[in-house]
N, C-alpha and C. Protein backbone atom coordinates (compact mmCIF):
# COMPACT_ATOMS: atom_id res chain seq x y z
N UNK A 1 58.98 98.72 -149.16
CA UNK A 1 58.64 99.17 -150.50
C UNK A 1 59.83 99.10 -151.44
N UNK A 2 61.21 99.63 -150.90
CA UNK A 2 62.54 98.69 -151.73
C UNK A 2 62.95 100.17 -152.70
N UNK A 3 62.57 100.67 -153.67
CA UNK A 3 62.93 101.54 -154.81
C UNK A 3 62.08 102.28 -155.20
N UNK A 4 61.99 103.55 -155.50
CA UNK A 4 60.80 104.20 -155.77
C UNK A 4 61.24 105.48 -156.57
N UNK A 5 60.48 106.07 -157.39
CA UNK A 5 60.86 107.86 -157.77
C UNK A 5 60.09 108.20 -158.05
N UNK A 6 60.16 109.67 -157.79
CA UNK A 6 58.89 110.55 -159.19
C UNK A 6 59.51 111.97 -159.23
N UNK A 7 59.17 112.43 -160.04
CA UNK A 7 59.66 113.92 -160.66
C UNK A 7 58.56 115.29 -160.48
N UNK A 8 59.18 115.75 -160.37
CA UNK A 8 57.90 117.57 -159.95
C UNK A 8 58.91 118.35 -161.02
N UNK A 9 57.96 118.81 -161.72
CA UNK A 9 58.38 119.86 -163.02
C UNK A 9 57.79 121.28 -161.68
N UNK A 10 59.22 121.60 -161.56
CA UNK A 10 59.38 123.04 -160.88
C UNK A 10 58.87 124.43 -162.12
N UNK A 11 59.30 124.06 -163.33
CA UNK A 11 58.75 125.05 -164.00
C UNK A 11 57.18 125.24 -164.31
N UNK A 12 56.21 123.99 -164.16
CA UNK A 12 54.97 124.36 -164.60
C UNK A 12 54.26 123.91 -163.25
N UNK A 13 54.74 123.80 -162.12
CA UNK A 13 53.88 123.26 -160.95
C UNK A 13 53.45 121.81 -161.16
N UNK A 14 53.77 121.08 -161.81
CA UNK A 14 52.85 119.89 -161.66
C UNK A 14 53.73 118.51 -162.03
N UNK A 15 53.61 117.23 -162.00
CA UNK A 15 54.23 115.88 -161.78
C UNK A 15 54.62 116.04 -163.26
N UNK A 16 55.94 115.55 -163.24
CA UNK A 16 56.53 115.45 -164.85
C UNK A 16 55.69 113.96 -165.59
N UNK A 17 54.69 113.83 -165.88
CA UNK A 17 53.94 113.18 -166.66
C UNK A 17 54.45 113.16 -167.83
N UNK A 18 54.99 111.46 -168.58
CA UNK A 18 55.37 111.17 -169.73
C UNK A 18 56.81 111.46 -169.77
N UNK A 19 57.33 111.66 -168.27
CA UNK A 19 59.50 111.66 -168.77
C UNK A 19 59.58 110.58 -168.96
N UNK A 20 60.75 110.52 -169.61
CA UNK A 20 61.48 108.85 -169.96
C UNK A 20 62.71 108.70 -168.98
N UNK A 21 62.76 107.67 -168.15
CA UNK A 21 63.88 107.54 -166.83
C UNK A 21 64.44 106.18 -167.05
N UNK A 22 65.88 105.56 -167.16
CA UNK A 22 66.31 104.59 -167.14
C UNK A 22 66.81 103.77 -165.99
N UNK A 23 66.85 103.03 -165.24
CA UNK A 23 67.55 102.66 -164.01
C UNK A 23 68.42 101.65 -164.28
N UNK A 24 69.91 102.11 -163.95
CA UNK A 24 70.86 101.40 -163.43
C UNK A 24 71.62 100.33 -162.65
N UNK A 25 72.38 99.85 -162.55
CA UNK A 25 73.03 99.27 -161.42
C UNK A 25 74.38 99.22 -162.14
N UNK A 26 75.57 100.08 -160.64
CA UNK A 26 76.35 100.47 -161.12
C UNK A 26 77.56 99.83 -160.80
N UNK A 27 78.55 99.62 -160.96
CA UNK A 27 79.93 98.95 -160.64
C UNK A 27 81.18 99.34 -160.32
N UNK A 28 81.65 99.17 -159.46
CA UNK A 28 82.85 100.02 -158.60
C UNK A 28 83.79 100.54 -159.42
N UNK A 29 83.83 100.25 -161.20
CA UNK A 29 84.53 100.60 -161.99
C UNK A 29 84.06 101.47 -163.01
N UNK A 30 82.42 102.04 -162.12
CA UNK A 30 81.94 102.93 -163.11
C UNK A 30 81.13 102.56 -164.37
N UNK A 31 81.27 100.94 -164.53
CA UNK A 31 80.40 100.53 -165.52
C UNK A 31 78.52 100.47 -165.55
N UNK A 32 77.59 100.94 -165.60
CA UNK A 32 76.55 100.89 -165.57
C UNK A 32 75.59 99.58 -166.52
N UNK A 33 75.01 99.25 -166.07
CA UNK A 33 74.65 97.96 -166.60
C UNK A 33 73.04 98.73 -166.63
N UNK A 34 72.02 98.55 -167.74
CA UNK A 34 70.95 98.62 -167.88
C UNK A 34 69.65 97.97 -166.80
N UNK A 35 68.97 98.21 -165.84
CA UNK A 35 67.94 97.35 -165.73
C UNK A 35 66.45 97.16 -166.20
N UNK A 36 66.29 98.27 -166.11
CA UNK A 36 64.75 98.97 -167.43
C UNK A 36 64.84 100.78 -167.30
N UNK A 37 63.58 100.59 -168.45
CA UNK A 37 63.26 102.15 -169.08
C UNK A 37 61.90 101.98 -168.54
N UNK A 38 61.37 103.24 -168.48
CA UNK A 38 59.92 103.29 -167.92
C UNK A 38 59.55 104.99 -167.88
N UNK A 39 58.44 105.16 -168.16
CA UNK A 39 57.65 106.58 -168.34
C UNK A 39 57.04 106.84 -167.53
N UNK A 40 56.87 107.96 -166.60
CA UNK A 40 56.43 108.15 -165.58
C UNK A 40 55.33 108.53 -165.60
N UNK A 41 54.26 107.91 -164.83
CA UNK A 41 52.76 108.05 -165.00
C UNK A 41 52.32 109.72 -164.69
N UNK A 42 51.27 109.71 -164.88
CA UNK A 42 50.37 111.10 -164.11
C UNK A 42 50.56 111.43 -163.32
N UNK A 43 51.09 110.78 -162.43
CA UNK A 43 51.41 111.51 -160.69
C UNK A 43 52.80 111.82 -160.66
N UNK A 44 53.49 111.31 -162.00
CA UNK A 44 55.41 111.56 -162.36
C UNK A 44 55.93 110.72 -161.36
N UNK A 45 55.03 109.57 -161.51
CA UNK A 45 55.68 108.31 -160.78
C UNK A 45 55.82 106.81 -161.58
N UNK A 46 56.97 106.06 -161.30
CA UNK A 46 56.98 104.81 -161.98
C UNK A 46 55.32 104.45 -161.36
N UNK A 47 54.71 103.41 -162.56
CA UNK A 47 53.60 102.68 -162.15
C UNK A 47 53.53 101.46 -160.56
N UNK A 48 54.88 101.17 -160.58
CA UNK A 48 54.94 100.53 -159.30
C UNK A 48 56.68 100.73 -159.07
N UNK A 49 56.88 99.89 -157.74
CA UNK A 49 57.97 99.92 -157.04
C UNK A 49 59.01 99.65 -158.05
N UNK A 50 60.47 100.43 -158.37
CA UNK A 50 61.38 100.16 -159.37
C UNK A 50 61.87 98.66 -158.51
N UNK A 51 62.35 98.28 -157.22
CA UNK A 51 62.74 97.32 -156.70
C UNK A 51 61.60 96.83 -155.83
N UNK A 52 61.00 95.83 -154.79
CA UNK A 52 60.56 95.26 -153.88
C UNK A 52 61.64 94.79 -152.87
N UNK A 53 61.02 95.43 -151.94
CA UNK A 53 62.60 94.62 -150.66
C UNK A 53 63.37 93.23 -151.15
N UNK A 54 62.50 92.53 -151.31
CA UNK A 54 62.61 91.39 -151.37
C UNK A 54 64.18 91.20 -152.35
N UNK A 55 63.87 92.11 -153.70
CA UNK A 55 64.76 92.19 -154.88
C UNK A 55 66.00 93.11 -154.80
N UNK A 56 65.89 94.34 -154.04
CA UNK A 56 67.04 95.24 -153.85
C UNK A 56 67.96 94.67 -153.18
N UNK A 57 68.87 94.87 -153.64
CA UNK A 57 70.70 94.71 -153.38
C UNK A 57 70.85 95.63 -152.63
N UNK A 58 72.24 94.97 -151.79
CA UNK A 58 73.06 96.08 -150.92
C UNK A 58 73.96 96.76 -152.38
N UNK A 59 74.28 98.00 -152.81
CA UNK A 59 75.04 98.65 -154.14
C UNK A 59 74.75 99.73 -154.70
N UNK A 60 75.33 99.69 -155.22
CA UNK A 60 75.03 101.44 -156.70
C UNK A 60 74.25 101.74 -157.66
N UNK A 61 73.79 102.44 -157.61
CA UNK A 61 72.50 102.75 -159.05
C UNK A 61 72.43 103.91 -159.56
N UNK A 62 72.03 104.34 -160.81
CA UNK A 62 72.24 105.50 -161.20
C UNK A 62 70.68 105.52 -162.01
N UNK A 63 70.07 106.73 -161.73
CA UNK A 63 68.85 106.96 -162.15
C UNK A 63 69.08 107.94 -163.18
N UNK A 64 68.69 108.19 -164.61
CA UNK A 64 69.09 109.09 -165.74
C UNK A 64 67.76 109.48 -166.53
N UNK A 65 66.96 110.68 -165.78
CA UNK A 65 66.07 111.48 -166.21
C UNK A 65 65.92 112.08 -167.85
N UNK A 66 65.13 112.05 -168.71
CA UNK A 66 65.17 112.80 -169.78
C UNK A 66 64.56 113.71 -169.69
N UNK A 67 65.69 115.33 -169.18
CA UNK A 67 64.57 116.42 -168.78
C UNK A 67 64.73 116.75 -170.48
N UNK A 68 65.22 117.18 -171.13
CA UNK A 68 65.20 117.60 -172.43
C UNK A 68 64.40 117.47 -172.90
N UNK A 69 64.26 115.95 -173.18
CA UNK A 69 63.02 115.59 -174.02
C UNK A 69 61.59 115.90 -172.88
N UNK A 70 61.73 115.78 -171.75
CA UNK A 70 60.37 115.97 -171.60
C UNK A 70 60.12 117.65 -171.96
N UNK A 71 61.02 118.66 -171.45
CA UNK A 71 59.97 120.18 -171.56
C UNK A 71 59.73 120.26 -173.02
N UNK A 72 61.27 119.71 -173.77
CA UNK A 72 60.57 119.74 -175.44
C UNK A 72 58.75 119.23 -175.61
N UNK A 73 58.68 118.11 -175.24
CA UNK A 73 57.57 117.28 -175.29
C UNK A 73 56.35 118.44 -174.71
N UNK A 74 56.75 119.22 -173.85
CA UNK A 74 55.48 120.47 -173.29
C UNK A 74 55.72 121.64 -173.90
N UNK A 75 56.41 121.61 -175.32
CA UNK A 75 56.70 122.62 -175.94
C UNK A 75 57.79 123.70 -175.17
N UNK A 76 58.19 123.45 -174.35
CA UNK A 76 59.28 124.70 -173.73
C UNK A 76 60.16 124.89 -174.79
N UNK A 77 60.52 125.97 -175.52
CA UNK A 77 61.80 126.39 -176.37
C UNK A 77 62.74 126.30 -175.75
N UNK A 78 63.70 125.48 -175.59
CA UNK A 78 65.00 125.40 -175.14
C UNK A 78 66.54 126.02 -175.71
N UNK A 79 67.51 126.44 -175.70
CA UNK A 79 68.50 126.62 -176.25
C UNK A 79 69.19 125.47 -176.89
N UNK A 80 69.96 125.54 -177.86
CA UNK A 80 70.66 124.39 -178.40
C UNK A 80 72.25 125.19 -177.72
N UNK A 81 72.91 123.94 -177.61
CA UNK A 81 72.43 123.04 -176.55
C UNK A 81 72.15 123.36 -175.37
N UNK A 82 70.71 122.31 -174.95
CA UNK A 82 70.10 122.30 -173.84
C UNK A 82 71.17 122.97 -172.66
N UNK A 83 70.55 123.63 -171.61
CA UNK A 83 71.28 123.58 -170.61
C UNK A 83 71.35 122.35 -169.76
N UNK A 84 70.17 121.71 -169.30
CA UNK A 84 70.22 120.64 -169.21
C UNK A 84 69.79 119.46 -169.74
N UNK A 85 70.26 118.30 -170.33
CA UNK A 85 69.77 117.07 -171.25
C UNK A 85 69.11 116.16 -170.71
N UNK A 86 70.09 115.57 -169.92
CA UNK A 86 69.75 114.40 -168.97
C UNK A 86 70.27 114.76 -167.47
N UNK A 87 69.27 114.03 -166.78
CA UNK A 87 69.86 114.17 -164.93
C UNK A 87 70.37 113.32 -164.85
N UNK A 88 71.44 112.55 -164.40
CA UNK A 88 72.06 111.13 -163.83
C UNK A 88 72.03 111.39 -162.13
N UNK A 89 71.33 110.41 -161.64
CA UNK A 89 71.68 110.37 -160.14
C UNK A 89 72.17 109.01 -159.75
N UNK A 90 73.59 109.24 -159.28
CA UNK A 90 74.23 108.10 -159.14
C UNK A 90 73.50 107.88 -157.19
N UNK A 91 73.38 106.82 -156.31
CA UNK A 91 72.69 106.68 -155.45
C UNK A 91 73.69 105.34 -154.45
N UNK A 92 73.51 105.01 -153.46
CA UNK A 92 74.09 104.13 -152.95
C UNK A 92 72.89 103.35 -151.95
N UNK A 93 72.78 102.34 -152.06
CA UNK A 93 72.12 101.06 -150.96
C UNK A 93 72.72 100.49 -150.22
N UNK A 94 72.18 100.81 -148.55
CA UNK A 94 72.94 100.17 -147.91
C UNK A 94 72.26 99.21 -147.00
N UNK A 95 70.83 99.28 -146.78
CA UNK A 95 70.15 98.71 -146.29
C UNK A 95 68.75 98.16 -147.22
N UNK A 96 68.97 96.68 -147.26
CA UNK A 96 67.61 96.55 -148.33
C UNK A 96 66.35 96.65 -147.30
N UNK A 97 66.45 96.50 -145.99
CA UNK A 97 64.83 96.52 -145.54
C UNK A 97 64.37 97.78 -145.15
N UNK A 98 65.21 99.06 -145.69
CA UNK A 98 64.18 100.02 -145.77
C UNK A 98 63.90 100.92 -146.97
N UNK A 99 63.46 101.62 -146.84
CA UNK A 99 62.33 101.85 -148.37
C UNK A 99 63.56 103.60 -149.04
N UNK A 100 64.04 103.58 -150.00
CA UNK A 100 64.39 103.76 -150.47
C UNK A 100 63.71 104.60 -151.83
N UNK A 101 63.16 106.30 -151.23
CA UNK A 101 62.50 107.10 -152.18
C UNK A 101 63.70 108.34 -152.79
N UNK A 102 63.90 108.21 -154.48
CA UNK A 102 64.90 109.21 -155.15
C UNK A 102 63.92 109.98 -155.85
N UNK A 103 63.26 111.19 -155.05
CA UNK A 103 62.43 112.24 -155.82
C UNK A 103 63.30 113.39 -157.03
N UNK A 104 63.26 113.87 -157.45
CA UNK A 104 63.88 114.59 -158.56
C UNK A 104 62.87 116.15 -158.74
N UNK A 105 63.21 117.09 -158.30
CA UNK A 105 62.46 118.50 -159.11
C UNK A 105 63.08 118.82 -159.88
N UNK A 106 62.71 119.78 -161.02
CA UNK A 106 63.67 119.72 -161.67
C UNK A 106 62.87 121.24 -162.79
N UNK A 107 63.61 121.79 -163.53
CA UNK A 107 63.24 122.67 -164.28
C UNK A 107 64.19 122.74 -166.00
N UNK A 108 63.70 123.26 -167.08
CA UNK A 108 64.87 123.22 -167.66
C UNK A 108 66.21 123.81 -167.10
N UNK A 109 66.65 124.92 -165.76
CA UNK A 109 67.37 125.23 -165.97
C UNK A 109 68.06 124.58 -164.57
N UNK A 110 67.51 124.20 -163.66
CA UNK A 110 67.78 123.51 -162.69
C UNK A 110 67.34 121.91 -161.91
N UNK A 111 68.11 121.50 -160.49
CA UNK A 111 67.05 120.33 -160.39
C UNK A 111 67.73 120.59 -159.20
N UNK A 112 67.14 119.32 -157.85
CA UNK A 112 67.47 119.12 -156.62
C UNK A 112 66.90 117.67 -156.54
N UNK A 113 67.21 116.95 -155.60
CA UNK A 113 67.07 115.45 -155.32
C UNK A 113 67.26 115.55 -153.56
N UNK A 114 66.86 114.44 -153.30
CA UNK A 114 67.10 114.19 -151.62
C UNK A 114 66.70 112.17 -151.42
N UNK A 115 67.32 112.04 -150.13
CA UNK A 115 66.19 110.67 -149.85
C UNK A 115 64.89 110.83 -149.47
N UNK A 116 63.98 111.00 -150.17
CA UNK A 116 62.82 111.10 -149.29
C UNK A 116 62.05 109.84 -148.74
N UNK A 117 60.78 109.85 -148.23
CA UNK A 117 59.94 108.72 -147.58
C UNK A 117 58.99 108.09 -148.62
């Protein structure tokens, strides 16, 4: 399956529907290079695989969540400034033939990540 994510809004129980997430690929000097933007469906999942085995690299990637804008977007009153804006999860690949899941929970005031399946 190669690349995958989705997000769980810890504050309202349910899939962060409509975040805005950018994906990366990153460079031993810290430079991040763009690969796409994409909104996470109803289930707070990209519509399909961010990579396919076939396409994932052995390397670095950095995944950069817009929690801000999404609880704004569900009306949450936030503080200026946000406690949290954006998530960056920087990530490492080391094997392209196995499947590679970066879940994200997350709340305005917190988040957690893992590899999952």
């Amino acid at each position: 399956m190669g690349l995958s994510t989705h997000v769980l809004d810890t504050m309202h129980g349910t899939p962060a529907a409509g975040m805005a997430v950018a994906l990366y690929t990153t460079a031993a000097d810290g430079q991040a290079t763009l690969v796409r933007r994409f909104t996470l469906n109803a289930d707070g999942r990209s519509d399909g695989p961010l990579y396919d085995n076939a396409s994932l690299r052995v390397g670095t990637y950095r995944l950069v969540f817009d929690v801000a804008g999404y609880f704004k977007a569900r009306g949450v009153s936030l503080p200026e400034p946000n406690f949290l804006n954006q998530v960056a999860l920087d990530f490492g690949v080391a094997h392209t033939d196995q499947h590679y899941h970066v879940p994200l929970l997350v709340s305005p005031w917190s988040y957690s990540t893992y590899r999952g399946s």
